[in-house]
Protein backbone atom coordinates (compact mmCIF):
# COMPACT_ATOMS: atom_id res chain seq x y z
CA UNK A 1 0.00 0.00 0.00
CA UNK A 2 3.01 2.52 0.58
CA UNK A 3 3.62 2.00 -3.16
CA UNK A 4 0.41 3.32 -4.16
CA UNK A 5 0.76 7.32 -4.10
CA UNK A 6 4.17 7.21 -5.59
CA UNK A 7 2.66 5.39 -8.40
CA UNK A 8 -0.63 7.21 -9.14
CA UNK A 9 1.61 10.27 -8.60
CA UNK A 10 2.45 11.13 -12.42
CA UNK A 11 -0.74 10.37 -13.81
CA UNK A 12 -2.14 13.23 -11.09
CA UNK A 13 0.38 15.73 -12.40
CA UNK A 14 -0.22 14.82 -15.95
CA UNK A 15 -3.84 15.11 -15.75
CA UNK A 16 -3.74 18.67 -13.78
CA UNK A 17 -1.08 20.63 -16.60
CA UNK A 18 -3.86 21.79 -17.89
CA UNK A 19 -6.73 23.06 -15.90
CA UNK A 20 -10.03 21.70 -16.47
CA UNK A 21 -11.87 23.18 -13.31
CA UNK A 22 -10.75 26.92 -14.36
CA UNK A 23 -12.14 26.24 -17.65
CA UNK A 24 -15.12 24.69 -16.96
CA UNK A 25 -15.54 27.51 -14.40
CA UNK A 26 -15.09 30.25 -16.67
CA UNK A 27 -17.07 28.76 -19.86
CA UNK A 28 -20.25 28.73 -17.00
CA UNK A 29 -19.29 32.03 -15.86
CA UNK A 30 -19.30 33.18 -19.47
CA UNK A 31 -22.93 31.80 -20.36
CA UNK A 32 -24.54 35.07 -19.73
CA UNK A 33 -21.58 36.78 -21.71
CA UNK A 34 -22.64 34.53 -24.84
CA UNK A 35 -25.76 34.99 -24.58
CA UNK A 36 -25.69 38.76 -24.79
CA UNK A 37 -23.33 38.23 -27.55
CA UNK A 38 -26.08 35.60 -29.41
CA UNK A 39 -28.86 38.75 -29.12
CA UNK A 40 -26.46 41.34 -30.64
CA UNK A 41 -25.29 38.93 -33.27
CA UNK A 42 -29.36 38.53 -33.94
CA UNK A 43 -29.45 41.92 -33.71
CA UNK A 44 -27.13 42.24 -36.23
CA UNK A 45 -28.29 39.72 -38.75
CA UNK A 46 -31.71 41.82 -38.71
CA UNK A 47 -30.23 44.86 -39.33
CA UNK A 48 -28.01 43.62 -42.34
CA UNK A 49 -31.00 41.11 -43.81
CA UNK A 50 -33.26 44.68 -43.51
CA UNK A 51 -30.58 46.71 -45.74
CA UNK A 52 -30.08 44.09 -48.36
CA UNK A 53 -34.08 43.92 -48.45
CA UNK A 54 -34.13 47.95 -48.71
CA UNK A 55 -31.19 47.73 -51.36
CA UNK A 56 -28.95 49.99 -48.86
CA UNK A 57 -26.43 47.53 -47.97
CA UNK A 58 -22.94 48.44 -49.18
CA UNK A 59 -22.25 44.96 -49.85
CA UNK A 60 -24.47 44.59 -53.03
CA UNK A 61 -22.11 47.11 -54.24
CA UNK A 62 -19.34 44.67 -54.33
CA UNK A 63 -21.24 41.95 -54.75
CA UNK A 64 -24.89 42.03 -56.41
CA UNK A 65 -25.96 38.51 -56.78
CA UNK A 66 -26.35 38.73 -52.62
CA UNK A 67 -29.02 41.06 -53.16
CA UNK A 68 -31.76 37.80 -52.44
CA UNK A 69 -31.65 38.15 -48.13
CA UNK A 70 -33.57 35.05 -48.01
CA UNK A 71 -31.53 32.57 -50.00
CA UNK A 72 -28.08 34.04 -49.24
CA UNK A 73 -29.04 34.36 -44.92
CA UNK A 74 -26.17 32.22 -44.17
CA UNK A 75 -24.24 34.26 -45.66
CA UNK A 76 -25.45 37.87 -43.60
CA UNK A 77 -25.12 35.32 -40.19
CA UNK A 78 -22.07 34.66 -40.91
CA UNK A 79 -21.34 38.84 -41.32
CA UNK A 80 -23.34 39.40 -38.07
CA UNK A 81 -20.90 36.68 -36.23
CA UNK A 82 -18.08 38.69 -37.60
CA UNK A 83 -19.31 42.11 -36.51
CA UNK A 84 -19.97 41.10 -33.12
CA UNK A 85 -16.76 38.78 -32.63
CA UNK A 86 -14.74 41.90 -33.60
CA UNK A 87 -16.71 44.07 -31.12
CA UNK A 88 -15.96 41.49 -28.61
CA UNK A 89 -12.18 41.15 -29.47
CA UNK A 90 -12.46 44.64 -28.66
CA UNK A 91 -13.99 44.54 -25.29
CA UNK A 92 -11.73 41.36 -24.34
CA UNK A 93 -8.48 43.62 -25.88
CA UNK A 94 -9.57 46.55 -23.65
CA UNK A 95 -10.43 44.38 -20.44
CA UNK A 96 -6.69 42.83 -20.69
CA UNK A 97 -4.81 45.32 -21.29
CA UNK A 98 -6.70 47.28 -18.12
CA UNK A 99 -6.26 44.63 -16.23
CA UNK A 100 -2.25 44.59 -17.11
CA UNK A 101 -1.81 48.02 -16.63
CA UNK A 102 -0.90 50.37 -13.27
CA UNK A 103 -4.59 50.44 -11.52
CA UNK A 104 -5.79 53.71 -11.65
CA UNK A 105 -7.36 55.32 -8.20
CA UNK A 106 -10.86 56.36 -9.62
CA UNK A 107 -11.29 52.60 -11.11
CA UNK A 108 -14.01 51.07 -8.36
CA UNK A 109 -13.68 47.64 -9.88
CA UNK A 110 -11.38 44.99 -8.38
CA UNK A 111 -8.25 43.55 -10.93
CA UNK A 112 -9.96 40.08 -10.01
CA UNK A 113 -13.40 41.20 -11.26
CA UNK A 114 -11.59 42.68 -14.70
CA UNK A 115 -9.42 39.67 -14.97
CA UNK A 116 -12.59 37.06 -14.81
CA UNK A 117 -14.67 39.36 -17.76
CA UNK A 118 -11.32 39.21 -19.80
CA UNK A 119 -11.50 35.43 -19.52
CA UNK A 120 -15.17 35.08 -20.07
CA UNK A 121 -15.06 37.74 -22.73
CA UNK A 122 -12.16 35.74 -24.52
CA UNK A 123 -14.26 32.56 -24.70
CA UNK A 124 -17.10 34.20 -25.60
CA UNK A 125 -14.62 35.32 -28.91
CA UNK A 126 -13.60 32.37 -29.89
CA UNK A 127 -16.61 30.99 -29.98
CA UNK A 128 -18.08 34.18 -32.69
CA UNK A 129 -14.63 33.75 -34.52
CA UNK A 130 -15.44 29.88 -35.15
CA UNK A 131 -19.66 30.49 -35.50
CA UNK A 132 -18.47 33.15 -38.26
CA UNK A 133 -15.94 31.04 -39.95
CA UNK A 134 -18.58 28.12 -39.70
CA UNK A 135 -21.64 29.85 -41.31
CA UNK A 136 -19.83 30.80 -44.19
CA UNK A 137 -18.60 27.22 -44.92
CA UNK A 138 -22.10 26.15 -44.49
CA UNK A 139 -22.73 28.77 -47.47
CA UNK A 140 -20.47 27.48 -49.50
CA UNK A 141 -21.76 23.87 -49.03
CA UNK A 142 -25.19 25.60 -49.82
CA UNK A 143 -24.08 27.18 -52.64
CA UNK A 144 -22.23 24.23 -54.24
CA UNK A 145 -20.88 26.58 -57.45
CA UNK A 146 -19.29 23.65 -59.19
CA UNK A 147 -22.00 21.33 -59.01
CA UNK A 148 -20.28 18.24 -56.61
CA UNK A 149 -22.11 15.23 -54.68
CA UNK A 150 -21.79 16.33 -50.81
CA UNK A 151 -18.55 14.85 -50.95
CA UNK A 152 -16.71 16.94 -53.24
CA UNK A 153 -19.06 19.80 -51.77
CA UNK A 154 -17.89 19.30 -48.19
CA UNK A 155 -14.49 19.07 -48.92
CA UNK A 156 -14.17 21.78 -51.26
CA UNK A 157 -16.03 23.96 -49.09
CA UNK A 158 -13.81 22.56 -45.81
CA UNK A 159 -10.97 23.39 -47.33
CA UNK A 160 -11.58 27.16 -49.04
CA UNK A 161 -12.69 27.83 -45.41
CA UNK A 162 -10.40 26.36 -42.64
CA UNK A 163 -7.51 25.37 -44.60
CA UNK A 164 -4.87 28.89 -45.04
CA UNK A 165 -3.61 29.60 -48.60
CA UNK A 166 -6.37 27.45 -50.45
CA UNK A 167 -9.52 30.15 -50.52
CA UNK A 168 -8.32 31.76 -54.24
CA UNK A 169 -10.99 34.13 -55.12
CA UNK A 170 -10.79 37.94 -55.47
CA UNK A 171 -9.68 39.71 -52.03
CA UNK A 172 -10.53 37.02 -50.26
CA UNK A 173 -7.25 34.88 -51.10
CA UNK A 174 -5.77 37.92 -48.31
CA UNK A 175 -9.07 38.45 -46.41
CA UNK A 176 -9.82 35.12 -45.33
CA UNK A 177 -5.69 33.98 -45.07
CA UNK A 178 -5.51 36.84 -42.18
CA UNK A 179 -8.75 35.74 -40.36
CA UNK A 180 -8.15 32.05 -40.34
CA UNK A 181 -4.42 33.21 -39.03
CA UNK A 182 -6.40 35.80 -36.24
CA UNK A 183 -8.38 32.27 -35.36
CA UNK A 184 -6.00 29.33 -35.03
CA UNK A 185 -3.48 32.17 -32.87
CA UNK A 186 -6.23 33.18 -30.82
CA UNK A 187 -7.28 29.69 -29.46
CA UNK A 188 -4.01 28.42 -28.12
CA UNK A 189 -2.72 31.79 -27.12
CA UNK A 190 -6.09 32.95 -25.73
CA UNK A 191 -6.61 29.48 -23.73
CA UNK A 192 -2.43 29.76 -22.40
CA UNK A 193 -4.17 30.85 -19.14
CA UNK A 194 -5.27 27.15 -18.30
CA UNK A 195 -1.87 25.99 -19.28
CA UNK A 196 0.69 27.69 -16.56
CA UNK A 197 0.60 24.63 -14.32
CA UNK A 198 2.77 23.33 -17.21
CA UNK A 199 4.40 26.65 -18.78
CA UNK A 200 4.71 28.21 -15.76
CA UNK A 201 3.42 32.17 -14.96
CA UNK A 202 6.05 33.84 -16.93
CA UNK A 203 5.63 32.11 -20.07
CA UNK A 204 2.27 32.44 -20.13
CA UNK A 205 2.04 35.73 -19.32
CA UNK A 206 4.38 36.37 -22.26
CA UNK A 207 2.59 34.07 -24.70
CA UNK A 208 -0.55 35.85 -23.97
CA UNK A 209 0.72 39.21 -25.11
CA UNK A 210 0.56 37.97 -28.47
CA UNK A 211 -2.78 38.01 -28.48
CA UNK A 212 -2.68 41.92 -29.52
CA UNK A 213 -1.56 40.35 -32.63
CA UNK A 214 -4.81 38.17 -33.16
CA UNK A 215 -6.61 41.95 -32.79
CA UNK A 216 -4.68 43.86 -35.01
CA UNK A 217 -5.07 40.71 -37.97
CA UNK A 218 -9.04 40.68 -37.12
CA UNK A 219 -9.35 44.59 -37.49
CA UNK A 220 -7.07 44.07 -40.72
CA UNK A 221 -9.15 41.23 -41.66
CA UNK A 222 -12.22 43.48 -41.50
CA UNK A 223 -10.67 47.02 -42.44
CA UNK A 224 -9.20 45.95 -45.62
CA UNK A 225 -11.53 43.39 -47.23
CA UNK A 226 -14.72 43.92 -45.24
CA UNK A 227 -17.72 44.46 -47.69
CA UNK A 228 -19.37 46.05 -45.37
CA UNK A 229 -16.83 48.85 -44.41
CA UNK A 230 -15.98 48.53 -47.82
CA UNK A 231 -16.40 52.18 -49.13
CA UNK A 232 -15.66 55.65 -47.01
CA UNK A 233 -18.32 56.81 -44.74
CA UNK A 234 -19.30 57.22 -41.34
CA UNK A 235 -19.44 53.96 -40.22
CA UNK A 236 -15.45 52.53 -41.29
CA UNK A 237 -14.26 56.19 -39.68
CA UNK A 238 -16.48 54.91 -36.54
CA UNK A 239 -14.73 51.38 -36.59
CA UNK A 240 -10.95 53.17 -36.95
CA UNK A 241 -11.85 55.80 -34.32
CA UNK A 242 -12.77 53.07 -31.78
CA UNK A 243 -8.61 51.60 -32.28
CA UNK A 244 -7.90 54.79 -30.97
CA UNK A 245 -8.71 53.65 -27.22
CA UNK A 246 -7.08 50.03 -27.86
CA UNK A 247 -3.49 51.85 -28.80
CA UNK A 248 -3.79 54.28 -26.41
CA UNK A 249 -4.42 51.77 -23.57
CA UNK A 250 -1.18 49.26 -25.30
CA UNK A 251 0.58 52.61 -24.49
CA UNK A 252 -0.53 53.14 -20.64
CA UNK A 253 0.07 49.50 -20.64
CA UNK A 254 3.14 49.51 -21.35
CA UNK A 255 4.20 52.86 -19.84
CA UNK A 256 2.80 51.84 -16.86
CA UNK A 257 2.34 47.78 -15.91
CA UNK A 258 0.74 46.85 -12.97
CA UNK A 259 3.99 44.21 -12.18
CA UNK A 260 6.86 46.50 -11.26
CA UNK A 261 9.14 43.83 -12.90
CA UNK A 262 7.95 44.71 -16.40
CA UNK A 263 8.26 48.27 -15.95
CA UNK A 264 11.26 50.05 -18.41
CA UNK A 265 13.98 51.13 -16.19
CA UNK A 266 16.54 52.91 -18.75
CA UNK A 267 19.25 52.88 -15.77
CA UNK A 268 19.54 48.91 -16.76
CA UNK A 269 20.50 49.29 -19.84
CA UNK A 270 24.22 50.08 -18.28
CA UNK A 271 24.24 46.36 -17.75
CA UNK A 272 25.24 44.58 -21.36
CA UNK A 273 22.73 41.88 -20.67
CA UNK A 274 19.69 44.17 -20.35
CA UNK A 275 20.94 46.47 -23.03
CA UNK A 276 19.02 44.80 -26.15
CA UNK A 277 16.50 44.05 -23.58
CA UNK A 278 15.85 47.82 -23.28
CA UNK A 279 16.44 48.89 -26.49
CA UNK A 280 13.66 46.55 -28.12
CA UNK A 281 11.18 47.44 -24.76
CA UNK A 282 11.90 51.42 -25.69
CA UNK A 283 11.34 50.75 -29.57
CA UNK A 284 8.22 49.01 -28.49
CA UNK A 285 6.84 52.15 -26.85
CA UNK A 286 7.92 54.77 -29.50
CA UNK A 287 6.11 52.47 -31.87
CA UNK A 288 2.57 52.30 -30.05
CA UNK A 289 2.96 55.77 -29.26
CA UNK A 290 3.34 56.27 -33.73
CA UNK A 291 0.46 54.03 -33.87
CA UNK A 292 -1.96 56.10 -31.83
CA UNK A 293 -0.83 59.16 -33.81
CA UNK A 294 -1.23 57.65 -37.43
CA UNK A 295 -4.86 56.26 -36.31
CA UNK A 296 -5.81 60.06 -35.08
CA UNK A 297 -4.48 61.07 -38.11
CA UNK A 298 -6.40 58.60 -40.32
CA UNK A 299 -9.78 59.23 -38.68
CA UNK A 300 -9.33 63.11 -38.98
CA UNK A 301 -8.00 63.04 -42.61
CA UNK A 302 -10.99 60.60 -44.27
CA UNK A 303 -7.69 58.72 -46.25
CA UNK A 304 -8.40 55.41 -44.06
CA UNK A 305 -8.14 53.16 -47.33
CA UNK A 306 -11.93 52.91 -47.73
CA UNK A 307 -12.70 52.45 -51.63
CA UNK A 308 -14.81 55.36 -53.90
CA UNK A 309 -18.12 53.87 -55.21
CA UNK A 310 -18.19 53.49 -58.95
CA UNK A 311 -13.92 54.43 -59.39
CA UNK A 312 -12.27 51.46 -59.72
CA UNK A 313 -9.66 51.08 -56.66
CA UNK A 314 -5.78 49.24 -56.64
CA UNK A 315 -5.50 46.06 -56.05
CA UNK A 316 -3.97 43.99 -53.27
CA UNK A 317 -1.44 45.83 -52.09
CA UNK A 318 -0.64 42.86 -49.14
CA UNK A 319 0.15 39.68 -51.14
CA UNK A 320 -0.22 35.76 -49.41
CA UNK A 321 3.52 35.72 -49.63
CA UNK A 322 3.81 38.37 -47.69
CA UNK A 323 1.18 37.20 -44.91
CA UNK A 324 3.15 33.90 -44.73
CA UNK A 325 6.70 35.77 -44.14
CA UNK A 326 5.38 37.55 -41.76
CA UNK A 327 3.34 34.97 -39.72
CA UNK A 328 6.75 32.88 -40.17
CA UNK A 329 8.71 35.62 -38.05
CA UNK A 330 6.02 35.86 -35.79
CA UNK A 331 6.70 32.23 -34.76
CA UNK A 332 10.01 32.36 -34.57
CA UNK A 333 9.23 35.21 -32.13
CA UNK A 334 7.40 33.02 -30.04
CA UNK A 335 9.66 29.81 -30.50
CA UNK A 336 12.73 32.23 -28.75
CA UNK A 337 10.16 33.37 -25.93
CA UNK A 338 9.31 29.80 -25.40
CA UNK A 339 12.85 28.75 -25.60
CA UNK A 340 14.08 31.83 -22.99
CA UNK A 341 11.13 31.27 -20.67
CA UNK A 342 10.58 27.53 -20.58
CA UNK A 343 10.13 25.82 -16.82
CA UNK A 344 13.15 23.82 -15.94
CA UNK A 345 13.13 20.62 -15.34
CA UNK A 346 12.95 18.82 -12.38
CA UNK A 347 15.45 16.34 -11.82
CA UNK A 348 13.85 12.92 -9.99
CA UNK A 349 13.55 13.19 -6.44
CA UNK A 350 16.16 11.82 -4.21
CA UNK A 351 15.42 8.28 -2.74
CA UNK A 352 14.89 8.16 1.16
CA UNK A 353 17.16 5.97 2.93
């Protein structure tokens, strides 16, 4: 019987790397979450079926045939999960990078209270990234252009949705390559949280940051190719003015963290091992700080790369190749933080006498 914990030992620790219990927690925490996120996506879906109905929508600009709102619906659902996963990348964005940053003393609501909604909030936007990305493969099953049993139609359709590089058709061979990159990023680094039994607090924390990369490829995603911010106006001014609040809070973030270890201290940059350190921390800041500038600039100038109804516009001025160099470095960003922040390992423990 003394044998007995030292042998069920390992299959404990294996089990508990990754933790179920805060999951399960947090996905029942974030029920009411979704479901205020269901009623603005139906929300949503009404509003876009009633402006292809009235002829209004922007979309049937770019794309006529879509004018019939009853036999192309899965297509507007899958535009309504879009919209409202974006707006709630943007509240989950916000809610982080709050809950990261120096507390401020007129902010009533406790860092553990922020911290759970950011959790909740993240769920809750992988769940619209994956309903979005799932209604428009059902479309494409529906739509069956070439004419294939439901084999050939399921595949194809698989494929041209969830597999990168494959969808070849107008903007979308850039569109949909930078949202399916935005969703298979955002569900390991978004769900890092329940791994730090095994990754340990600091690498988590620093895998997580990545996830302002997952934002800034869904806003491109949507910016650039989105049909329905497609041409200036009000409404793709609104959706650039409301980065304004992300940057500036990356900046205060990282100005001012809320862990006094991450906090730029120039004096350490007299020490040759902190030097690069510094250097790249500093460049980090100046660049945010750019960023908020060139997005106040874009909103008050108009010249935020929307298209002019009936002038024919360039053409794609980000190419796949491009996408995949960049996603490449990315990785090999994260492959060096891995490497630099991994847990050591734990030697056996020494036999008792």
């Amino acid at each position: 019987m003394a044998e007995a914990p030292h042998s069920t030992l390992p299959a404990a620790a294996r089990r508990s790397r990754f933790d179920w219990p805060a999951l399960r927690a947090d996905l029942r925490a974030a029920v009411p979450d979704a479901t205020a996120a269901l009623v603005i996506t139906a929300g949503l879906f009404a509003w876009l079926y009633a402006r292809v109905e009235s002829g209004t929508s922007m979309t049937l600009q770019v794309m006529p045939y879509l004018a019939d709102a009853d036999q192309y619906w899965m297509y507007w659902l899958c535009q309504a999960f879009g919209w409202s996963g974006l707006l709630w990348a943007w509240i989950t964005v916000v809610l982080g990078l709050a809950r990261s940053s120096a507390r401020p003393g007129w902010l009533r609501v406790s860092a553990v209270r922020i911290e759970r909604w950011h959790r909740t909030t993240s769920l809750t936007t992988i769940g619209l990234m994956t309903a979005h990305a799932a209604m428009f493969f059902a479309e494409l099953v529906r739509a069956n252009e070439d004419g294939k049993g439901w084999a050939g139609r399921l595949s194809t359709a698989f494929a041209e949705v969830f597999v990168p590089g494959v969808y070849s058709s107008g903007t979308g061979r850039t569109a949909i390559l930078l949202g399916l990159l935005a969703l298979y990023l955002a569900v390991p680094l978004g769900l890092a949280y329940y791994l730090r039994r095994a990754t340990g607090a600091r690498l988590w924390r620093a895998l997580h940051r990545f996830v302002v990369v997952v934002y800034v490829l869904s806003v491109w995603h949507t910016l650039l190719y989105g049909t329905n911010v497609w041409y200036d106006g009000a409404f793709r001014t609104t959706v650039w003015l409301l980065q304004v609040p992300v940057a500036a809070l990356l900046l205060a973030r990282l100005l001012a963290p809320a862990r006094p270890g991450e906090r730029l201290r120039v004096r350490d940059a007299a020490r040759r091992s902190g030097a690069l350190s510094t250097v790249s921390r500093l460049a980090g800041r100046v660049a945010v700080a750019a960023g908020v500038v060139v997005l106040l600039a874009v909103a008050a100038t108009g010249r935020d790369g929307g298209r002019t109804p009936g002038v024919t516009g360039a053409g794609l001025n980000v190419e796949r190749w491009q996408v995949w160099t960049g996603l490449a470095v990315l990785l090999a960003v994260i492959a060096v933080v891995v490497y630099r922040l991994r847990p050591a390992r734990r030697g056996p423990a020494p036999e008792r006498s």
